[in-house]
C-alpha atoms as a PDB file:
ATOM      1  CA  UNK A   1       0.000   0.000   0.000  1.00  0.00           C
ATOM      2  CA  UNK A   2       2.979   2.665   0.518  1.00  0.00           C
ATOM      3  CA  UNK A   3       4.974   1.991  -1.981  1.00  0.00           C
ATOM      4  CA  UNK A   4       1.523   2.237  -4.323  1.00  0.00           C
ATOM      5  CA  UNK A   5       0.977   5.356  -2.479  1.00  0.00           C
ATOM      6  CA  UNK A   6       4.469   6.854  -3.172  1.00  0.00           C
ATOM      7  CA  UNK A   7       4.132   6.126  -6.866  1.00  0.00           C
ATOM      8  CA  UNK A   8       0.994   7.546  -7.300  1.00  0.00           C
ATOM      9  CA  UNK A   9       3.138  11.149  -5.440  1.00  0.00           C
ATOM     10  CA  UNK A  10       5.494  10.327  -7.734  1.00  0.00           C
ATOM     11  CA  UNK A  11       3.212  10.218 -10.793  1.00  0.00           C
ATOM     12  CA  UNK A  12       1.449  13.876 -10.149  1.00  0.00           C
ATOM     13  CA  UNK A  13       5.017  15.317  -9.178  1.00  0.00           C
ATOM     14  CA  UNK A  14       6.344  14.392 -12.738  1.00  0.00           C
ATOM     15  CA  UNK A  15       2.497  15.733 -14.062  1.00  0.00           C
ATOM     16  CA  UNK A  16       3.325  18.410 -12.355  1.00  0.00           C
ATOM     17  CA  UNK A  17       6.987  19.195 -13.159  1.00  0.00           C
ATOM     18  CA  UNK A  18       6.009  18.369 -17.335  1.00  0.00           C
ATOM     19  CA  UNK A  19       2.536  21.298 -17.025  1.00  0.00           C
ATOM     20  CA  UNK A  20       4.874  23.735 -15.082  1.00  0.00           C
ATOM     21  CA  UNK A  21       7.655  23.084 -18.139  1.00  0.00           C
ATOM     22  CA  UNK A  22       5.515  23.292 -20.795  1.00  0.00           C
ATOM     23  CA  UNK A  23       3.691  26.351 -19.592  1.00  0.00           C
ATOM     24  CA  UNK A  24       7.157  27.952 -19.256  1.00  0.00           C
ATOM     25  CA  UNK A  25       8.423  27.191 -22.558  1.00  0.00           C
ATOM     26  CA  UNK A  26       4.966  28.860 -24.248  1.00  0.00           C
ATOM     27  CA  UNK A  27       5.466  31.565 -21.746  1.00  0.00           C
ATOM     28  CA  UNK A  28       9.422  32.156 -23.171  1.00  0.00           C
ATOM     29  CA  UNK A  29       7.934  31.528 -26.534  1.00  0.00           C
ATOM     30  CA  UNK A  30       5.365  34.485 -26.017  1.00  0.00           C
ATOM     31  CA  UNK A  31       8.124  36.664 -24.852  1.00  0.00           C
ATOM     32  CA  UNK A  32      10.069  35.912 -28.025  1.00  0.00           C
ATOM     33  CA  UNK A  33      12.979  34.337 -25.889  1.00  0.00           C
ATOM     34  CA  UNK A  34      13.067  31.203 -27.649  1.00  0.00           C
ATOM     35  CA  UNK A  35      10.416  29.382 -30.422  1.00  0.00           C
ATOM     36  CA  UNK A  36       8.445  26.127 -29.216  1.00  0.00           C
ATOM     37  CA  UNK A  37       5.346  26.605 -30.661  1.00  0.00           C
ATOM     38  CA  UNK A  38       6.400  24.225 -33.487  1.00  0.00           C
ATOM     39  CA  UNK A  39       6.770  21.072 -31.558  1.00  0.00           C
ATOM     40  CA  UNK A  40       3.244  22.071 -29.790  1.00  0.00           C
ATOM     41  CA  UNK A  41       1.750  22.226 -33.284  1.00  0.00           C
ATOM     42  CA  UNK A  42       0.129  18.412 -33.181  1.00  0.00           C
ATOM     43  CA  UNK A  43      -1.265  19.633 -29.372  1.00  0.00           C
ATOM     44  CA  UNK A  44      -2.907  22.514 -30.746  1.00  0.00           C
ATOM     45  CA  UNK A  45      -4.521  21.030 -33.554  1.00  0.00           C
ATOM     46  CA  UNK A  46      -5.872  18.026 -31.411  1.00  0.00           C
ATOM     47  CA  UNK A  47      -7.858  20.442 -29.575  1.00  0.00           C
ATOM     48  CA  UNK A  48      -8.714  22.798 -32.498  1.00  0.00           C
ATOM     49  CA  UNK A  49      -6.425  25.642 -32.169  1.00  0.00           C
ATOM     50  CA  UNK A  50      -4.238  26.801 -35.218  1.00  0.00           C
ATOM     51  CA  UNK A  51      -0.475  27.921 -33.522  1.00  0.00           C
ATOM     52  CA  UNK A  52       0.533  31.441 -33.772  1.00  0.00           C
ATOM     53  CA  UNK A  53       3.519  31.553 -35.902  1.00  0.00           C
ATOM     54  CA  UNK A  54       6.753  34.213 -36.455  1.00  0.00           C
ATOM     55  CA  UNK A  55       4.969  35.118 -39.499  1.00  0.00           C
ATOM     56  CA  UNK A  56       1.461  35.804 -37.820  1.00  0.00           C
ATOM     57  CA  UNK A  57       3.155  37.179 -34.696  1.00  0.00           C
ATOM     58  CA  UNK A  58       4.923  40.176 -37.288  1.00  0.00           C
ATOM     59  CA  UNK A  59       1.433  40.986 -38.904  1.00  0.00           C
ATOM     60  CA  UNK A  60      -0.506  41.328 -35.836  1.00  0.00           C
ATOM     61  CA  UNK A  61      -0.210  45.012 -33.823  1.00  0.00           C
ATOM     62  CA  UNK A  62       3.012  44.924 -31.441  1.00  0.00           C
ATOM     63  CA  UNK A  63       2.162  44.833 -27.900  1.00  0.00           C
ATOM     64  CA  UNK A  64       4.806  47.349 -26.784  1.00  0.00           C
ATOM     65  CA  UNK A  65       5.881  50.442 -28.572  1.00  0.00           C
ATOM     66  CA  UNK A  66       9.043  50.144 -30.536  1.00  0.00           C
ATOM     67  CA  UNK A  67      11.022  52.997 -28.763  1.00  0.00           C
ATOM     68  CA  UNK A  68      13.467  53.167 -31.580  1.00  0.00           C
ATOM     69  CA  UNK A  69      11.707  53.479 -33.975  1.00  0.00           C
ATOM     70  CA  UNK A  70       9.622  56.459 -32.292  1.00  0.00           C
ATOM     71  CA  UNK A  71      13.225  57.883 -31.435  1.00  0.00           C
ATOM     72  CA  UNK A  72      14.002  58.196 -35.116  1.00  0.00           C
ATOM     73  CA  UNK A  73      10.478  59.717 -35.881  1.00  0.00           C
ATOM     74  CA  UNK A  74      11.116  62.581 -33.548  1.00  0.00           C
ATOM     75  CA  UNK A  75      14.994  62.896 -34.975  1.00  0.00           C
ATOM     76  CA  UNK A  76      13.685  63.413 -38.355  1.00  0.00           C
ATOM     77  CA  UNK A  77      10.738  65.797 -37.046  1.00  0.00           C
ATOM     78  CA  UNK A  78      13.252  68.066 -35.265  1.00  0.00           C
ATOM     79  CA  UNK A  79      15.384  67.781 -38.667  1.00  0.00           C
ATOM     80  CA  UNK A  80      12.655  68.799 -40.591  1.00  0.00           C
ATOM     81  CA  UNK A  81      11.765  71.895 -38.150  1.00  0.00           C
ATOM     82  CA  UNK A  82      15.792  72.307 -38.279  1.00  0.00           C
ATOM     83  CA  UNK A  83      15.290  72.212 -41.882  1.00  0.00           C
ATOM     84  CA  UNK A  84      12.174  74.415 -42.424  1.00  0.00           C
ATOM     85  CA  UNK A  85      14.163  77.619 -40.411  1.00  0.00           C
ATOM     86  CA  UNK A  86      17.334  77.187 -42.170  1.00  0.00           C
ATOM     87  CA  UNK A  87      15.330  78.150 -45.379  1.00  0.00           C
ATOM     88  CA  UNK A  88      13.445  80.523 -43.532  1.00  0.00           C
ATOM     89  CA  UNK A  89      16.454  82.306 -42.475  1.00  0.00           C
ATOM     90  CA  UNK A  90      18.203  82.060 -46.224  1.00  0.00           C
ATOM     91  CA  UNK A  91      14.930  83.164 -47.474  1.00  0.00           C
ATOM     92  CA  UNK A  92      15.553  86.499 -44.970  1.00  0.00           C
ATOM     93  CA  UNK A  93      18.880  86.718 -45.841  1.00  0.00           C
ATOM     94  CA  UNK A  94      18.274  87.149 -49.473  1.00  0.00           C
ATOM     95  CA  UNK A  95      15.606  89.321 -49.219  1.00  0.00           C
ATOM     96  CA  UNK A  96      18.261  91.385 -46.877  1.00  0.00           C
ATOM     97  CA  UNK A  97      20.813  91.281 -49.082  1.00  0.00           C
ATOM     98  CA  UNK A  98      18.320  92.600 -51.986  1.00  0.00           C
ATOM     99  CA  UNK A  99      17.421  95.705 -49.889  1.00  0.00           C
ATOM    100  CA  UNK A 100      21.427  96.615 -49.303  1.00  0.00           C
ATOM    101  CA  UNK A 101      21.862  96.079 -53.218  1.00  0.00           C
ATOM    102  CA  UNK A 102      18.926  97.975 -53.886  1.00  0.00           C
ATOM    103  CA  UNK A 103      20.352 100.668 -51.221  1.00  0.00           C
ATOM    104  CA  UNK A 104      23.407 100.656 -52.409  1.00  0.00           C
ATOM    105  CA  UNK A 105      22.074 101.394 -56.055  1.00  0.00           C
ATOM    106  CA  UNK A 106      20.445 104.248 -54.919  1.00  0.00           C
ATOM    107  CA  UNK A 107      23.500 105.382 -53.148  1.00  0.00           C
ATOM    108  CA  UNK A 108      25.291 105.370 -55.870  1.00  0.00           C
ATOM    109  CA  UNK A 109      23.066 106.669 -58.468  1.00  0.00           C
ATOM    110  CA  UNK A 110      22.898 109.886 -56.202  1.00  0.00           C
ATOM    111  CA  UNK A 111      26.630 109.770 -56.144  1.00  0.00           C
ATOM    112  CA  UNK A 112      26.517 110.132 -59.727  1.00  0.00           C
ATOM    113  CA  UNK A 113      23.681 112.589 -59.532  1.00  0.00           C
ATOM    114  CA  UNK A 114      25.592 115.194 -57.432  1.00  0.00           C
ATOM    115  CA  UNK A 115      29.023 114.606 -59.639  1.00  0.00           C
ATOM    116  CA  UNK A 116      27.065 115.699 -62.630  1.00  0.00           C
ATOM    117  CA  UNK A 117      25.444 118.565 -60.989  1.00  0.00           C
ATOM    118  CA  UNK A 118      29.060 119.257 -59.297  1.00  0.00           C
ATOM    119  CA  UNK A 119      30.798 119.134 -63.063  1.00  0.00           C
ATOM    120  CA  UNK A 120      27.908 120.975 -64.544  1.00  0.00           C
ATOM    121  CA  UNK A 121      27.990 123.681 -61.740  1.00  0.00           C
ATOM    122  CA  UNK A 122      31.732 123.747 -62.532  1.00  0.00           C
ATOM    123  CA  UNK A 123      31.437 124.110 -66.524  1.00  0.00           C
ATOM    124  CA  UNK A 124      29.252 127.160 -65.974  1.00  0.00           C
ATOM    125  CA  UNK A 125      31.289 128.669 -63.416  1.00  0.00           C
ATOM    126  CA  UNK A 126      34.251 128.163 -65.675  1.00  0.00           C
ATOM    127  CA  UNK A 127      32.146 129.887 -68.682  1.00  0.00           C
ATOM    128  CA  UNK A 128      31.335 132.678 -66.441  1.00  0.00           C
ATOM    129  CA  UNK A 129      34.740 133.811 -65.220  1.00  0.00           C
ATOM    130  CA  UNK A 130      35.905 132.888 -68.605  1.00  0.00           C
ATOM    131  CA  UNK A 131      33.361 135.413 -70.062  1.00  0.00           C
ATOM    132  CA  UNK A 132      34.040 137.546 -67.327  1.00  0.00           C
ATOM    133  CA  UNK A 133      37.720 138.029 -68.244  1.00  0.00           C
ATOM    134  CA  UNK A 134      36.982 138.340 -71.674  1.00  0.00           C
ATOM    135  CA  UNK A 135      34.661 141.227 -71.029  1.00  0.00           C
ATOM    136  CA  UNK A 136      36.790 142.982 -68.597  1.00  0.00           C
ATOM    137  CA  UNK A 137      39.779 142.523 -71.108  1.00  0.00           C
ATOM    138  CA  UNK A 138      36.991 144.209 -73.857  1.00  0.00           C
ATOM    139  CA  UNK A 139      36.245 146.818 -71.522  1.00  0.00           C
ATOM    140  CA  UNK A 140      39.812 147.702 -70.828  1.00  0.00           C
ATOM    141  CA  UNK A 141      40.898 147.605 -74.437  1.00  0.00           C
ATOM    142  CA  UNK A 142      37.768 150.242 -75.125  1.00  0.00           C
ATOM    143  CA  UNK A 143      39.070 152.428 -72.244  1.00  0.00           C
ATOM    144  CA  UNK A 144      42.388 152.926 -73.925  1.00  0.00           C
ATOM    145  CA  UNK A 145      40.921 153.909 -77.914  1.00  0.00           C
ATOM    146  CA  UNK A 146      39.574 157.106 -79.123  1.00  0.00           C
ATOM    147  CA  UNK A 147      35.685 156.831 -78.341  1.00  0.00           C
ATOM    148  CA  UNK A 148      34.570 157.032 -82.032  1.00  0.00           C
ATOM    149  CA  UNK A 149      36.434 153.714 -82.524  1.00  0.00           C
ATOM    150  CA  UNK A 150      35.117 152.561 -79.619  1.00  0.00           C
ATOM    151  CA  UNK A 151      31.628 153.345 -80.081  1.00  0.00           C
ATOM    152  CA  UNK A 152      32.018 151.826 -83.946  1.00  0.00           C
ATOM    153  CA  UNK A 153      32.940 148.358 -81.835  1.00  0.00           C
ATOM    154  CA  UNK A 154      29.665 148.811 -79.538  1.00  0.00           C
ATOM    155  CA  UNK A 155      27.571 149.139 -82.280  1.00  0.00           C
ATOM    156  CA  UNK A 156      28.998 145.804 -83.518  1.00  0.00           C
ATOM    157  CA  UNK A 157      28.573 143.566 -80.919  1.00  0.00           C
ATOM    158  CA  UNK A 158      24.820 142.459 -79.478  1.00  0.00           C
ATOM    159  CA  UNK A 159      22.813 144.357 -76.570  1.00  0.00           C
ATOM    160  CA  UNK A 160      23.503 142.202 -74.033  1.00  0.00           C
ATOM    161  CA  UNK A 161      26.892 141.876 -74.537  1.00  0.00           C
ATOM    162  CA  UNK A 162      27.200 146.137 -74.865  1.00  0.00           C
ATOM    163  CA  UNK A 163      25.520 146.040 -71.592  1.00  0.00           C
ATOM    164  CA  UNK A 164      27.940 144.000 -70.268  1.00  0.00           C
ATOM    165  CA  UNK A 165      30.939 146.095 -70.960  1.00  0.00           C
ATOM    166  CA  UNK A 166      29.249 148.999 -70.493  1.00  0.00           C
ATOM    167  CA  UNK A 167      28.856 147.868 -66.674  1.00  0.00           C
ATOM    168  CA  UNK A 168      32.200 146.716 -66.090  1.00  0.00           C
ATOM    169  CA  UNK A 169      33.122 150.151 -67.394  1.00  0.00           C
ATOM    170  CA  UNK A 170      31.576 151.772 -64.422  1.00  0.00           C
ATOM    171  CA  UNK A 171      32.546 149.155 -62.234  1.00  0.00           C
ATOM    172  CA  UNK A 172      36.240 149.833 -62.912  1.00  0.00           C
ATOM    173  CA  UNK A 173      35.572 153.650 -62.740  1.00  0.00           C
ATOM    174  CA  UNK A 174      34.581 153.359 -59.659  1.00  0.00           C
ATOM    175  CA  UNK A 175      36.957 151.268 -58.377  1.00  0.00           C
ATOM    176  CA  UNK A 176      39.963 153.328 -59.933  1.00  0.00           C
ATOM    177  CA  UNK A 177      37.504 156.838 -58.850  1.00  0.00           C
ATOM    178  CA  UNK A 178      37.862 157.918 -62.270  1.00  0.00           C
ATOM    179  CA  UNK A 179      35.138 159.434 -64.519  1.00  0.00           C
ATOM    180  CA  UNK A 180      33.216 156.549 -66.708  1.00  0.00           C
ATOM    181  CA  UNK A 181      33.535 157.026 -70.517  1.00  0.00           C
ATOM    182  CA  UNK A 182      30.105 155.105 -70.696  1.00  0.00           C
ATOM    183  CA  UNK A 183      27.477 158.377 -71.464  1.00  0.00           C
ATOM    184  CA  UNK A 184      29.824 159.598 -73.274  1.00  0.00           C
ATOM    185  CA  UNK A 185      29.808 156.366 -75.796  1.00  0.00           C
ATOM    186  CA  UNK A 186      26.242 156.324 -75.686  1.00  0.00           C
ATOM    187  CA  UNK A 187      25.665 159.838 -76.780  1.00  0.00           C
ATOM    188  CA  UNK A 188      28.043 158.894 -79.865  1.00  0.00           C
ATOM    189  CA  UNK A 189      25.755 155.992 -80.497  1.00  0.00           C
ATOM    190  CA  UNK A 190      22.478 155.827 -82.709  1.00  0.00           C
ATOM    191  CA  UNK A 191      19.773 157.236 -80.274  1.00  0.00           C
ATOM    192  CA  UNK A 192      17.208 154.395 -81.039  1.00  0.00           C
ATOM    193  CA  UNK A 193      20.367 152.183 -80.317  1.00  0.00           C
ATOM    194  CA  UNK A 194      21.330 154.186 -77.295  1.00  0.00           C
ATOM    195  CA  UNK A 195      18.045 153.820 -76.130  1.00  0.00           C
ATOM    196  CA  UNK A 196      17.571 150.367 -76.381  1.00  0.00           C
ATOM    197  CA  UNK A 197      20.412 149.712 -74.135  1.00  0.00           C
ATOM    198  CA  UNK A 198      19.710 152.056 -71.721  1.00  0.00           C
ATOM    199  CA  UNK A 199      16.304 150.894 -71.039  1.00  0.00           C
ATOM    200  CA  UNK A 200      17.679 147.344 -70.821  1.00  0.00           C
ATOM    201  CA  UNK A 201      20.375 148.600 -68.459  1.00  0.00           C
ATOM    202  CA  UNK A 202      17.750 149.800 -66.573  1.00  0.00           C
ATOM    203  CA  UNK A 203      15.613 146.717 -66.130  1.00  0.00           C
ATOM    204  CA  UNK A 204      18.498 144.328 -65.624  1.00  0.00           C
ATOM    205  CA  UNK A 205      18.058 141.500 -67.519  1.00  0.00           C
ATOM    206  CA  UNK A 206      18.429 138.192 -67.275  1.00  0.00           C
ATOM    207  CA  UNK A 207      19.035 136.630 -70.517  1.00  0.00           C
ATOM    208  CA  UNK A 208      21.840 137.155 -72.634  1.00  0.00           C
ATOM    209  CA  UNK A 209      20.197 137.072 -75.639  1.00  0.00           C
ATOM    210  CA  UNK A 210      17.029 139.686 -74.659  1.00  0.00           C
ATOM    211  CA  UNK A 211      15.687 141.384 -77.850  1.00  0.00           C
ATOM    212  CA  UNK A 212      13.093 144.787 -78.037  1.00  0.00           C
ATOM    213  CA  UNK A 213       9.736 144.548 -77.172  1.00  0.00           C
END
């Protein structure tokens, strides 16, 4: 009776010690540590059930979240963010670089403005004192002839230019305090002529070229 007793112990032990290692090898199985599920394939199809396999276990949804590959989908969304405001900031740098330029243009075209207006102020200053040597060289060169001869030049040249010698005349008069010859050439002049110039004399005018009314 005891030893039949200690068999039957025996018996359920070893029962017990094969459930408890076959539950532990699915259990490793499950947790991908090692593959059994193969050698349990006849068990499972006894009682009905069709074994999950490394193919079927890929297809179906992961039970834990792959934390690489989430890792990597945040790298490459920070490069793309990266990505998007290094083109934002080119984008600002040309457009800064287009306002300088276009700055710089203006600059420079004002540059060129006020170097023609400098050259063109300095061609008609250069006219003028050249004119104005000429006439005071005309107006000494009258000073020193007999007046007939120099009224016979006066009646040669234009109004404007008479006028113009005929003023630096008196201007050198006065500076030297000398008598002017000037009525005196106009009263040898033709009296419509004489006239003429005194009345523009008179009104001081402003073009060279001013003609009778």
């Amino acid at each position: 009776m005891a030893k039949s007793g200690s068999l039957g112990k025996t018996i359920v032990l070893l029962l017990l010690v094969i459930i408890l290692a076959i539950g532990g090898m699915l259990w490793f199985d499950f947790l991908g540590v090692i593959h059994v599920k193969s050698l349990f394939a006849p068990v499972y199809k006894l009682f009905g059930l069709q074994p999950q396999t490394s193919q079927t276990s890929t297809n179906s949804k992961p039970l834990f979240a792959d934390l690489d590959q989430d890792r990597l989908d945040k790298q490459r969304e920070a490069l793309e963010i990266f990505k998007q405001e290094l083109e934002k900031r080119e984008e600002d740098t040309l457009i800064a670089e287009k306002k300088n330029e276009q700055i710089a243009q203006e600059i420079e075209n004002r540059e060129k403005s006020l170097e023609e207006r400098e050259k063109t102020f300095n061609n008609e200053k250069k006219k003028y004192d050249d004119k104005e040597v000429n006439i005071v060289q005309i107006a000494a060169n009258l000073e020193g002839m007999a007046p007939n001869n120099a009224v016979d030049i006066l009646q040669k040249m234009d109004d404007q230019l008479v006028i113009d010698v005929l003023r630096k005349v008196e201007e050198r008069a006065r500076a030297n305090n000398t008598s002017s010859m000037v009525s005196y050439w106009l009263s040898l002049m033709k009296p419509e002529r004489a006239a003429a110039i005194q009345r523009k004399m008179a009104s001081k005018p402003v073009s060279l070229d001013e003609e009778d009314d």
